[in-house]
C-alpha atoms as a PDB file:
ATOM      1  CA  UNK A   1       8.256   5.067   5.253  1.00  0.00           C
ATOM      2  CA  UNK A   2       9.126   4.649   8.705  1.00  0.00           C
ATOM      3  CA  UNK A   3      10.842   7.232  10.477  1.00  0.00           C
ATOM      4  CA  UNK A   4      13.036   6.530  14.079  1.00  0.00           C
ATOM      5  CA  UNK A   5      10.694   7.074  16.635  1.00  0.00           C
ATOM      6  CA  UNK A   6       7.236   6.530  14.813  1.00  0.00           C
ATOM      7  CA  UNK A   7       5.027   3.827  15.836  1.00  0.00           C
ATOM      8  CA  UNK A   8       4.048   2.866  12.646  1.00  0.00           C
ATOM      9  CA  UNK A   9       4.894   2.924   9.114  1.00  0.00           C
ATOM     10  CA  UNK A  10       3.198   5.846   6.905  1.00  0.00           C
ATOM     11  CA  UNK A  11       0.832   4.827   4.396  1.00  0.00           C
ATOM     12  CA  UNK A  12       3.053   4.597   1.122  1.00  0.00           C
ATOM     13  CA  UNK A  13       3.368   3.201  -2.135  1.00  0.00           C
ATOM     14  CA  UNK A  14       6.556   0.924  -2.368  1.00  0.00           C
ATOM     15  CA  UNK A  15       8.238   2.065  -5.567  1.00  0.00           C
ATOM     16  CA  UNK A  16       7.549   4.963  -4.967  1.00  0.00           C
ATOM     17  CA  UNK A  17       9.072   5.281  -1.726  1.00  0.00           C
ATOM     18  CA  UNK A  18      12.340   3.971  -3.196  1.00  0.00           C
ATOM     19  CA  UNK A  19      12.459   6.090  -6.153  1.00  0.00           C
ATOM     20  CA  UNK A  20      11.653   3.605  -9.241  1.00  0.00           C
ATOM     21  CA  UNK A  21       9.280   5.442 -11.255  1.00  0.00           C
ATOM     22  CA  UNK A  22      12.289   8.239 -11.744  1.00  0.00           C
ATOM     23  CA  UNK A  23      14.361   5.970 -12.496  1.00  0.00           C
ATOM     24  CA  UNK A  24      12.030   3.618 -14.490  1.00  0.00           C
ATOM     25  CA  UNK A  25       8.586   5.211 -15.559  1.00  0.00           C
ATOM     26  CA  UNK A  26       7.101   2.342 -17.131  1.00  0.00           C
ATOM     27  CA  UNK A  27       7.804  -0.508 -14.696  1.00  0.00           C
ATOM     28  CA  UNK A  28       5.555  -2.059 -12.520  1.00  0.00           C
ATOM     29  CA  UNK A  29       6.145  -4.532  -9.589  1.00  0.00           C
ATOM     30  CA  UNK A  30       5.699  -6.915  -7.252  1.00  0.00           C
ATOM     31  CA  UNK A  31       6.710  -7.023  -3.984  1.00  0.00           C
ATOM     32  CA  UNK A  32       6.878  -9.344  -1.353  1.00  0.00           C
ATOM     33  CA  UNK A  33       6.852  -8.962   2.398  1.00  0.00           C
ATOM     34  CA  UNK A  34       7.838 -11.857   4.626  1.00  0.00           C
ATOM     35  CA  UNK A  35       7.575 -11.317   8.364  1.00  0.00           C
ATOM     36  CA  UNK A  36      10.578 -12.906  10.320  1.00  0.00           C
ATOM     37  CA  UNK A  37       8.122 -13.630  13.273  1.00  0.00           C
ATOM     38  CA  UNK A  38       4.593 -14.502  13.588  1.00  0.00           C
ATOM     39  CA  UNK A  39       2.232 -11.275  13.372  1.00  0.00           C
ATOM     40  CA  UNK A  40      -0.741 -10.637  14.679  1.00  0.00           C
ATOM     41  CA  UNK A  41      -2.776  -7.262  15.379  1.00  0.00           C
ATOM     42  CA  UNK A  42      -0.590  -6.708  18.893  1.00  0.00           C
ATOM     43  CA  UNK A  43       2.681  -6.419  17.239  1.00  0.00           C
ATOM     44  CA  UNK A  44       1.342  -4.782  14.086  1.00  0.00           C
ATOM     45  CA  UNK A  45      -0.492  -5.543  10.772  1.00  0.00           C
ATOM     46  CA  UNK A  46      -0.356  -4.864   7.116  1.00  0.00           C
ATOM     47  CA  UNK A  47      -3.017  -2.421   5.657  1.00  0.00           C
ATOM     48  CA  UNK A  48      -3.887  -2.286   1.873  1.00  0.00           C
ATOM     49  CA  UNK A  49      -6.562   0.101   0.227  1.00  0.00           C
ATOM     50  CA  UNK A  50      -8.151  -2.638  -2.214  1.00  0.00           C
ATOM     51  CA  UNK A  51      -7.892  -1.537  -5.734  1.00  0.00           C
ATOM     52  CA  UNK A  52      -5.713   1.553  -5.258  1.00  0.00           C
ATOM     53  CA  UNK A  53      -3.461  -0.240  -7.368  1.00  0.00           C
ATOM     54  CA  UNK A  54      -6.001   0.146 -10.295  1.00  0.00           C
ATOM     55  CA  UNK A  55      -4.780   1.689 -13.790  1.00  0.00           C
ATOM     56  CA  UNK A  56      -7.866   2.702 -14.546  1.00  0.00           C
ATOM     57  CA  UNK A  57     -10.225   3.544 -11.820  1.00  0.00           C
ATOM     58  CA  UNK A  58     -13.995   4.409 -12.944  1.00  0.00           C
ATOM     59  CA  UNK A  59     -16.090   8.307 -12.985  1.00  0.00           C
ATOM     60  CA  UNK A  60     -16.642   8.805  -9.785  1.00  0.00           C
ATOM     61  CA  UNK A  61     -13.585   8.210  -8.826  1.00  0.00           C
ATOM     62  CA  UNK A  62     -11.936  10.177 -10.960  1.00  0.00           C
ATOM     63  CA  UNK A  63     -13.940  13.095 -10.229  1.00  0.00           C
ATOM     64  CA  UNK A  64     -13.128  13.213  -6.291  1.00  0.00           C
ATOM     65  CA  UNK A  65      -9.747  12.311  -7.452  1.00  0.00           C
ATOM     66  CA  UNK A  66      -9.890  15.597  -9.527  1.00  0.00           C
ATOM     67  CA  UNK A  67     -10.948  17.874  -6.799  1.00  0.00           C
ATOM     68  CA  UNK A  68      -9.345  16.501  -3.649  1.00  0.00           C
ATOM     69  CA  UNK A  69      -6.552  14.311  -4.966  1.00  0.00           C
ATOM     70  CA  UNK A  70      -5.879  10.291  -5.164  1.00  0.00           C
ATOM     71  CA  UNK A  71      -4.901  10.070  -1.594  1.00  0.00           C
ATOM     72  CA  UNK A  72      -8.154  11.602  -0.658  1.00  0.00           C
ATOM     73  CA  UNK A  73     -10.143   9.828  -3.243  1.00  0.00           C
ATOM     74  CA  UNK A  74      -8.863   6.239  -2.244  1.00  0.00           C
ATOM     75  CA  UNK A  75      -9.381   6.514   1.741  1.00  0.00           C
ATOM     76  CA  UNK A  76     -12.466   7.873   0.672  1.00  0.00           C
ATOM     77  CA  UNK A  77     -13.661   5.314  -1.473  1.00  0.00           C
ATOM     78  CA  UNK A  78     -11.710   1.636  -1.125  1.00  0.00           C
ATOM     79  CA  UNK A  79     -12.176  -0.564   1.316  1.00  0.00           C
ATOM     80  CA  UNK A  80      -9.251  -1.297   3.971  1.00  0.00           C
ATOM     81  CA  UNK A  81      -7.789  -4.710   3.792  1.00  0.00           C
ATOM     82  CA  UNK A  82      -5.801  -6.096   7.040  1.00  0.00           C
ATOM     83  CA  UNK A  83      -3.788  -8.347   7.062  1.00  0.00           C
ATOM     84  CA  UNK A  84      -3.083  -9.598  11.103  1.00  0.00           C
ATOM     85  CA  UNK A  85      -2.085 -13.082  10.976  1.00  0.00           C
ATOM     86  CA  UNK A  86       0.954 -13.976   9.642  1.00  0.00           C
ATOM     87  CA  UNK A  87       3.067 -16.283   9.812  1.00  0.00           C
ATOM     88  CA  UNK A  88       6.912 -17.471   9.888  1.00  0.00           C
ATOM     89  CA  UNK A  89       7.308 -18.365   5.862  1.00  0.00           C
ATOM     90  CA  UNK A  90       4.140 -16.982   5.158  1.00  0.00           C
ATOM     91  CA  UNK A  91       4.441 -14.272   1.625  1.00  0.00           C
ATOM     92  CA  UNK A  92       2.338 -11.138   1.756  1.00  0.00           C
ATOM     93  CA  UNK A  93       2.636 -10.109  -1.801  1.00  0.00           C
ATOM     94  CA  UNK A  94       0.949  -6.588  -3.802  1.00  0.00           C
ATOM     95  CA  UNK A  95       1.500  -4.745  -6.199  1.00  0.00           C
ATOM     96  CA  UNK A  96       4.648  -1.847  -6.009  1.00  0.00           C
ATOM     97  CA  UNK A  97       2.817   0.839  -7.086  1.00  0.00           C
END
């Protein structure tokens, strides 16, 4: 989410932030963000942890997981993805969870 004032947007997970899994616990998505200008890393980029997405993540993972939390155990452990060139029509889509 992005609150007035911040510079950024807080790392999140889409449905999530809107409330879907309350409302529908076994529904996944896919969302799409379109930027309404050209992007690039001077007005801002978008940032994915690769595999964070992942249903069923492996040992290791699991184990950080179970002593510091998933947060902690994807920053820790996936590789950052960023995305800084877009384009007008151009369709950045991921996975909602």
């Amino acid at each position: 989410t992005k609150d007035p004032g911040d510079k950024e947007t807080h790392w999140h997970r889409d449905d999530e932030a809107i409330g879907l899994p309350n409302a529908f616990p076994n529904m996944r998505t896919v969302h799409a963000w379109i930027p309404l200008s050209a992007m690039d890393s001077s007005l801002g980029t978008l940032q994915y942890l690769l595999g964070s997405h992942d249903r069923s993540p492996g040992w290791l993972m699991q184990l950080i997981a179970s002593m510091w939390g998933w947060e902690f155990a994807w920053f820790a452990m996936l590789p950052r993805f960023l995305d800084d060139h877009l384009e007008i029509g151009d369709v950045a889509w991921h996975d909602g969870w």
